[in-house]
Protein backbone atom coordinates (compact mmCIF):
# COMPACT_ATOMS: atom_id res chain seq x y z
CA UNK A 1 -13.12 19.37 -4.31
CA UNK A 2 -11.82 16.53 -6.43
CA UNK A 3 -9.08 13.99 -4.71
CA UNK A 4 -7.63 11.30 -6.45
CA UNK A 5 -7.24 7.98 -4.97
CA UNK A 6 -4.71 7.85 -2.13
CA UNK A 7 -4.25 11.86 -1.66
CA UNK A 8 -5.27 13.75 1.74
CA UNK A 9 -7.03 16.13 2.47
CA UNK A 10 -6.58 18.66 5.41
CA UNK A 11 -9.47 18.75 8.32
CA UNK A 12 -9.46 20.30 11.57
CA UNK A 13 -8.85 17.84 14.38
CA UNK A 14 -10.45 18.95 17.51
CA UNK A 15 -7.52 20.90 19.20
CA UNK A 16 -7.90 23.09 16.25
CA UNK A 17 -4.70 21.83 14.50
CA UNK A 18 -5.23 20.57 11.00
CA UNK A 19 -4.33 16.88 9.85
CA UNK A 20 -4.87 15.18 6.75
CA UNK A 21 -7.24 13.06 6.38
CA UNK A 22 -6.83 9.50 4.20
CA UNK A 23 -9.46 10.03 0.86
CA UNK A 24 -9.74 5.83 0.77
CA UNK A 25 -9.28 4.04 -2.42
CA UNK A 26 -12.51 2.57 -3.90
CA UNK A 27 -11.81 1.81 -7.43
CA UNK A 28 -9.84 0.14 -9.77
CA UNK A 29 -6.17 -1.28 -8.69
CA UNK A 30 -4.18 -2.49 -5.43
CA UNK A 31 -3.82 0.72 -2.93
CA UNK A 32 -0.26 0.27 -2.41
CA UNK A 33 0.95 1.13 1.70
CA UNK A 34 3.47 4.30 0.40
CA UNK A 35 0.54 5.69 -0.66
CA UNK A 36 -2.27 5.11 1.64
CA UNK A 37 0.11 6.23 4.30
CA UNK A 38 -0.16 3.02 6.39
CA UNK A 39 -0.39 -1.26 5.83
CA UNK A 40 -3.11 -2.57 4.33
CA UNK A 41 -6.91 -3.58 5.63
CA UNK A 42 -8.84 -6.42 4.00
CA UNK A 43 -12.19 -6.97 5.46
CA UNK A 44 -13.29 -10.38 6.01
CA UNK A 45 -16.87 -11.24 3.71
CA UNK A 46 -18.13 -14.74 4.65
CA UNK A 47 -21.05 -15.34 2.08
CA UNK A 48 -21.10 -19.27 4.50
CA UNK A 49 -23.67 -20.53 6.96
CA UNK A 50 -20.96 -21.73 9.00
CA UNK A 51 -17.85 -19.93 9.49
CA UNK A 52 -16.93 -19.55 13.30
CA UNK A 53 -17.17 -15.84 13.73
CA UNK A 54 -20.15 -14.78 11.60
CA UNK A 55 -21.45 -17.52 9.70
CA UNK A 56 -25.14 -17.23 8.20
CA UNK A 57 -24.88 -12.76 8.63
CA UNK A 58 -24.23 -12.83 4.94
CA UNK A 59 -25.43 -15.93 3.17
CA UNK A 60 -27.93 -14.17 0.66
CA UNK A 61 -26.39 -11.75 -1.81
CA UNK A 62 -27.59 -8.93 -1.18
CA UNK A 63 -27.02 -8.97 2.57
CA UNK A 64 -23.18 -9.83 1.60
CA UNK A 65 -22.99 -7.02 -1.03
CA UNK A 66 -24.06 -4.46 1.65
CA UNK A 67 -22.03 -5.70 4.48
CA UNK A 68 -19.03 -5.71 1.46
CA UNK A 69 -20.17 -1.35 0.91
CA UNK A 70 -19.82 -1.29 5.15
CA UNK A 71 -16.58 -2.49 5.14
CA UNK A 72 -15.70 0.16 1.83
CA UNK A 73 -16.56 3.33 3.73
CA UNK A 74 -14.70 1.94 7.27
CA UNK A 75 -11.63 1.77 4.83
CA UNK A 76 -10.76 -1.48 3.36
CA UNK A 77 -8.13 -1.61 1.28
CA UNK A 78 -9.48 -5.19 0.02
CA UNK A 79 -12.77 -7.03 0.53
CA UNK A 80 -12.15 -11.22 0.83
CA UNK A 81 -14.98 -12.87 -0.37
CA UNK A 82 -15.48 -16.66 0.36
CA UNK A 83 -18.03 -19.41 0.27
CA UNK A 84 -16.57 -22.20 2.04
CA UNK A 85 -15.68 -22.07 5.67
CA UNK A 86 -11.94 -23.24 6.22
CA UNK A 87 -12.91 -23.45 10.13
CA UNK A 88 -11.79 -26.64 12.01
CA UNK A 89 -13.99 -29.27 11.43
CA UNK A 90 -16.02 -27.49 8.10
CA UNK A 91 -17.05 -29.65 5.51
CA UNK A 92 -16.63 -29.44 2.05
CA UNK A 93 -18.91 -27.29 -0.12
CA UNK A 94 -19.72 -28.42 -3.75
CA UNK A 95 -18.03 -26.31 -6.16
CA UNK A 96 -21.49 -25.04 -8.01
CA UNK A 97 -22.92 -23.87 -4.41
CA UNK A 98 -19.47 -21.55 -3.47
CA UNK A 99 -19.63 -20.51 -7.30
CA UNK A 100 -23.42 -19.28 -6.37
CA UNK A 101 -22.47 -17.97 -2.92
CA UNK A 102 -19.21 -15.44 -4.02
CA UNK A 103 -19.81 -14.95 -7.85
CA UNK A 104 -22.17 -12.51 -7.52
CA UNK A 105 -21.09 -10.69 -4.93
CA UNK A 106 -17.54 -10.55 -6.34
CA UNK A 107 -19.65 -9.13 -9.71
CA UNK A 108 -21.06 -6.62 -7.53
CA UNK A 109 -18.21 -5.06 -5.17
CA UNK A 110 -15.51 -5.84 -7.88
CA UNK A 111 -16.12 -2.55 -9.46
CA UNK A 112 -15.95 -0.42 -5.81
CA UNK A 113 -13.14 -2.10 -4.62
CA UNK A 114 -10.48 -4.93 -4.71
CA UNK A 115 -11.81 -7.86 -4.36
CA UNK A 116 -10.38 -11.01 -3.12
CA UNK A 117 -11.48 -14.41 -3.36
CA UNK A 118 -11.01 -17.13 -0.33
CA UNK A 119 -11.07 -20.58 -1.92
CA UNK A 120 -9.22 -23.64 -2.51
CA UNK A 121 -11.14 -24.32 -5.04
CA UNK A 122 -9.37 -24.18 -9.24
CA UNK A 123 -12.38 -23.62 -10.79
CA UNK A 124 -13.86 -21.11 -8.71
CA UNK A 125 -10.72 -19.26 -8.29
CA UNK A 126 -11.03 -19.00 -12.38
CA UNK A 127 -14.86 -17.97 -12.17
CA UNK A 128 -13.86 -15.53 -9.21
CA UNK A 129 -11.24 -13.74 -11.60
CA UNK A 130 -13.45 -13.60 -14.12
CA UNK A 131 -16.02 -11.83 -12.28
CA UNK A 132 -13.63 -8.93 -11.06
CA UNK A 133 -11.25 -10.47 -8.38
CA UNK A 134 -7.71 -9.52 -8.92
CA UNK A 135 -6.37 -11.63 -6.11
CA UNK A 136 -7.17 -15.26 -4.79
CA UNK A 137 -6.37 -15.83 -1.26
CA UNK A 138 -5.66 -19.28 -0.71
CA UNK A 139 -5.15 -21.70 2.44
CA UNK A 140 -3.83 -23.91 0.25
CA UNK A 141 -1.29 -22.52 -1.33
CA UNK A 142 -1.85 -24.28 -4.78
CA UNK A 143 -3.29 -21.92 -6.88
CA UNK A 144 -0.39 -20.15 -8.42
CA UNK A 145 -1.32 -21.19 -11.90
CA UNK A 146 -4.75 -19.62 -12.03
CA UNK A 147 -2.66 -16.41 -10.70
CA UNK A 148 -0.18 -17.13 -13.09
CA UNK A 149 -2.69 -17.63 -15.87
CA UNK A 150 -4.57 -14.55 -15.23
CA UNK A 151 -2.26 -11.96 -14.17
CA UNK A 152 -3.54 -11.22 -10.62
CA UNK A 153 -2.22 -11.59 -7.24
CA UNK A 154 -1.81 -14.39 -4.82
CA UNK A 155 -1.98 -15.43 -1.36
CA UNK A 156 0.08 -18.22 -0.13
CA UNK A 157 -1.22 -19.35 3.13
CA UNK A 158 0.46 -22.00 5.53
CA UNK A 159 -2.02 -24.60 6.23
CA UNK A 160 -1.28 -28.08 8.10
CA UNK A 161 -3.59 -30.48 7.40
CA UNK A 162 -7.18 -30.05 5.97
CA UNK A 163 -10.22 -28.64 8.66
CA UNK A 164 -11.28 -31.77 9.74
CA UNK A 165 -7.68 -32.63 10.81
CA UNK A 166 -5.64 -29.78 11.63
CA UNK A 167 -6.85 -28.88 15.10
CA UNK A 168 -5.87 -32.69 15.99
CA UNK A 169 -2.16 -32.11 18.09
CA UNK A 170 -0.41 -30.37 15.35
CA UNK A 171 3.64 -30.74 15.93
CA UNK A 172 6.64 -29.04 14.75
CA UNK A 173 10.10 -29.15 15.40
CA UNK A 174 10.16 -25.75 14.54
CA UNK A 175 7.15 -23.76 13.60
CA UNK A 176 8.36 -20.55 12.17
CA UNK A 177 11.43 -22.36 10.32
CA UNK A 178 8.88 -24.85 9.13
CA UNK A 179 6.48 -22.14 8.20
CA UNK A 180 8.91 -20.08 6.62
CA UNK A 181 10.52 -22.69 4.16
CA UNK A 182 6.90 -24.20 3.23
CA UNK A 183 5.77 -20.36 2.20
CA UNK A 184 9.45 -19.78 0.35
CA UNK A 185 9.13 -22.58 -1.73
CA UNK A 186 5.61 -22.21 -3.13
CA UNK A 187 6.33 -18.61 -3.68
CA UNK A 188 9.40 -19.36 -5.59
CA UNK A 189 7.06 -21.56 -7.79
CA UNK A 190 4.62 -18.90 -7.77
CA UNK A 191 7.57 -16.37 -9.49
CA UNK A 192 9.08 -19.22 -11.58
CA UNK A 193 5.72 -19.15 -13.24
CA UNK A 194 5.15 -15.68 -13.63
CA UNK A 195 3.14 -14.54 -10.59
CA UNK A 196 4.41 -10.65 -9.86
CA UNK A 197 2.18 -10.44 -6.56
CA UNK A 198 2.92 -12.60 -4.00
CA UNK A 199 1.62 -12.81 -0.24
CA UNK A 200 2.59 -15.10 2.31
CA UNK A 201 0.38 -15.58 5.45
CA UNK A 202 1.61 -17.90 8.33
CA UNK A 203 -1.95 -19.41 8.39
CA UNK A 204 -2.88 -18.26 12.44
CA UNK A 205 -4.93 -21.10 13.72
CA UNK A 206 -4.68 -23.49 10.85
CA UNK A 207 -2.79 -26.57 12.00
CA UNK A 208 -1.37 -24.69 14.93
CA UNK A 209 -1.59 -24.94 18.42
CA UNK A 210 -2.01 -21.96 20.98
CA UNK A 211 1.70 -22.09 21.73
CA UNK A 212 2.56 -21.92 17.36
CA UNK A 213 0.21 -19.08 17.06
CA UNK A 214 2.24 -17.03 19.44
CA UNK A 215 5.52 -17.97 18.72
CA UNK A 216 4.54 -17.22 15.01
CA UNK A 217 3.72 -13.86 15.96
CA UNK A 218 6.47 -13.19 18.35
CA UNK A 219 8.73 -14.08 15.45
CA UNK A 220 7.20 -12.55 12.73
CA UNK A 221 10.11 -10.29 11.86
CA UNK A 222 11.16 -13.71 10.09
CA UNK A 223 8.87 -14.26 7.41
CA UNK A 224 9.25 -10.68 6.77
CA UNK A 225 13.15 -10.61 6.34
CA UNK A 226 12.16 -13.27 3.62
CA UNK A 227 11.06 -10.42 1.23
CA UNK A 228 7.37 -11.36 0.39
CA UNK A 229 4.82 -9.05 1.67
CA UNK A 230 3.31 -10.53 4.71
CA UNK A 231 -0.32 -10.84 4.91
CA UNK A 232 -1.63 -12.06 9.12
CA UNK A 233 -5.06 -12.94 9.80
CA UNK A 234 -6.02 -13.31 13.84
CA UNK A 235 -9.59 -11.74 13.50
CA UNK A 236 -11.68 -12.92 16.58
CA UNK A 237 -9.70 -16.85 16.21
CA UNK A 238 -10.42 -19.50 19.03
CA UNK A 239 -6.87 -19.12 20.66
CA UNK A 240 -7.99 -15.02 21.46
CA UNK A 241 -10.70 -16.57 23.37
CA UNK A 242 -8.38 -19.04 25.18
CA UNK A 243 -6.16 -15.65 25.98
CA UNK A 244 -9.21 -13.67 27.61
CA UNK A 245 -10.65 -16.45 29.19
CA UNK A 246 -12.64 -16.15 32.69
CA UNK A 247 -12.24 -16.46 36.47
CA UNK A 248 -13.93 -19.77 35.20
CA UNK A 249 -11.57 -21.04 32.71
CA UNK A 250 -14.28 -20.65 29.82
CA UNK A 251 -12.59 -18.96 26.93
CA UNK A 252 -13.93 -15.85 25.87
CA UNK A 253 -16.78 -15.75 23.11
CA UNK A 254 -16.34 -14.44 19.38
CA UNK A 255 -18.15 -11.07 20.84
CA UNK A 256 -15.75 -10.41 23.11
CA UNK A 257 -12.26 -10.78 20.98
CA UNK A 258 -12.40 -7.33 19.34
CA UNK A 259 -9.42 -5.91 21.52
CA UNK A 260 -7.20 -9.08 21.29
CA UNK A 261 -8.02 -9.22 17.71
CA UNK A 262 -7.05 -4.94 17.51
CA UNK A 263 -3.97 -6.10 19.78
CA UNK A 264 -2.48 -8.74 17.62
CA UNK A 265 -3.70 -6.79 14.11
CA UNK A 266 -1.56 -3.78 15.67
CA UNK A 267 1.47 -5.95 17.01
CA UNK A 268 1.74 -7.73 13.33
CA UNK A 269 1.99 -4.24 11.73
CA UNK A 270 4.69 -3.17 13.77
CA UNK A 271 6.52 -5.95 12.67
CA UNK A 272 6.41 -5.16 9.49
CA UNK A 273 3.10 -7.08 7.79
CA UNK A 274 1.52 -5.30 5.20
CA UNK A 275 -1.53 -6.13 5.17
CA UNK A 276 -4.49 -8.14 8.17
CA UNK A 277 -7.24 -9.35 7.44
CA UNK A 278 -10.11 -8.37 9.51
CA UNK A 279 -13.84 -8.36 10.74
CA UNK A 280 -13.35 -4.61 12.06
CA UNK A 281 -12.68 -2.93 9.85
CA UNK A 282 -12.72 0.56 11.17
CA UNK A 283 -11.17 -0.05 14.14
CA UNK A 284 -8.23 -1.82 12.59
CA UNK A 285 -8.06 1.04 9.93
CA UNK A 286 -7.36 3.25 13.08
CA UNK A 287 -4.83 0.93 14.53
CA UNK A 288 -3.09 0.56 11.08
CA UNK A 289 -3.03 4.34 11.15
CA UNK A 290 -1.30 4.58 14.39
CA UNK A 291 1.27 2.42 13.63
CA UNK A 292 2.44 3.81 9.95
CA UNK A 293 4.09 2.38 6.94
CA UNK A 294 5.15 -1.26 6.94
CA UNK A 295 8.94 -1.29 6.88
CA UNK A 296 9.06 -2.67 3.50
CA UNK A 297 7.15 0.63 2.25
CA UNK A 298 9.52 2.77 3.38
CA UNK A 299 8.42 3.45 7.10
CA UNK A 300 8.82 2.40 10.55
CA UNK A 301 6.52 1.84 13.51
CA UNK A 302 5.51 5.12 14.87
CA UNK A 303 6.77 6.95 12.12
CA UNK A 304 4.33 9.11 9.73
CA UNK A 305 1.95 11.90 9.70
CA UNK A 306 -0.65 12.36 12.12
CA UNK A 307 -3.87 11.35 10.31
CA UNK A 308 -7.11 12.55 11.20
CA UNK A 309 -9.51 9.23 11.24
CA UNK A 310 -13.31 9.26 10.57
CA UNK A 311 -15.78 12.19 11.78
């Protein structure tokens, strides 16, 4: 049976009633949430020897392109592809060596799925595009032109300081004010110059302290009232481990953040994000499920079909 991208099809759950099940977009342009049925997933794809949570699993191509087809059939909506770690305290990584680490792997997955490209970087963003990326996620929030230029999406992420600094007692008077106006106003440049996809991401973890992070996400209804889709990222980030820390103090280890990460993923979406970005895929396609449309697509927490998940 032939099903175009975004329908479902009926299965038989196992009390016997039938659900749909979600046929996944894998080619060609942005799944959009009223269709899919639920926010969006993009899977995380370090091609870096250093970033915290998985740095070095998918430095060669061809290891990164089949980790990228993983994350496909677990259901991302969106595969982010970087080659610089924007981790606290990562160094700089010459612009020819992140061109070698994502171009080809953006070449490759670019025609299975979206791709995105993680950089702060002009020229790569431009070689990124080139190569099949349609939207450049960017900590910097600077790259509206090369958006602009090229017709494809953006992600405006909050970012104070640069990684070598912005662990070092970051202060606001008000972080989600603060956060908020920052992301209006480079959005509102990003429009003025003719960007017609715009993001904005908080930036969880990046120039923040443990106390930001969760008054950013306890507030999060905020940046969403501003009217820009709201991407969150809290994948596996140091201040989960803080949360789940020992009898001993010792805060818990990458390995072990998988249900804070699900927690936070699922709490964001029920604020109304539209879109996380994730390591697990699958089991944040699940959670994403759960919780529905984003309200800006038309739904509500809780609200939606059942939906019949994997096998």
């Amino acid at each position: 049976m032939t099903v175009p991208d975004g329908a479902s099809v009926p299965v038989a759950g196992p009390d016997g009633r039938s659900r749909p099940r979600l046929h996944w977009f894998t080619l060609g342009r942005m799944p959009d949430a009223s269709t899919v049925g639920r926010a969006l997933v993009m899977g995380i794809l370090n091609v870096t020897p250093d970033s915290f949570s998985d740095g070095g699993s998918w430095l060669e191509a061809e290891q990164a392109i089949r980790r990228g087809h993983e994350m496909i059939a677990e259901g991302a909506d969106i595969v982010d592809v970087g080659g610089e770690s924007s981790r606290p305290g990562a160094g700089v990584v010459p612009v020819e060596e992140e061109l070698r680490r994502v171009l080809p792997v953006v070449e490759a997955l670019s025609q299975h799925v979206r791709v995105s490209v993680d950089t702060v970087k002009e020229p790569v963003a431009e070689a990124a595009v080139a190569a099949g990326a349609t939207l450049v996620n960017d900590v910097s929030a600077s790259l509206w032109p090369v958006a602009a230029r090229h017709g494809v999406g953006w992600v405006a992420m909050h970012r104070k300081g640069t990684p070598t600094t912005m662990q070092q007692d970051p202060r606001y008077d008000d972080v989600v004010a603060e956060v908020r106006d920052l992301l209006a106003e480079r959005a509102a440049q990003a429009r003025d110059a003719g960007v017609t996809e715009i993001w904005i991401d908080p930036g969880i973890g990046f120039g923040k302290s443990l106390d930001h992070n969760l008054e950013l996400l306890a507030r999060l209804d905020v940046l969403v009232a501003s009217g820009h889709p709201v991407l969150v990222g809290t994948s596996r980030k140091a201040f989960l481990g803080v949360l789940a820390a020992g009898p001993d103090g010792v805060p818990a280890p990458v390995t072990d953040r998988l249900p804070g990460s699900l927690a936070t993923a699922t709490w964001a979406l029920q604020q109304g994000a539209g879109m996380v970005r994730v390591h697990d895929v699958a089991a944040t396609v699940q959670a994403a499920l759960l919780v529905g449309l984003p309200a800006a697509a038309g739904g509500c927490a809780g609200s939606g079909t059942d939906t019949e998940v994997g096998s």
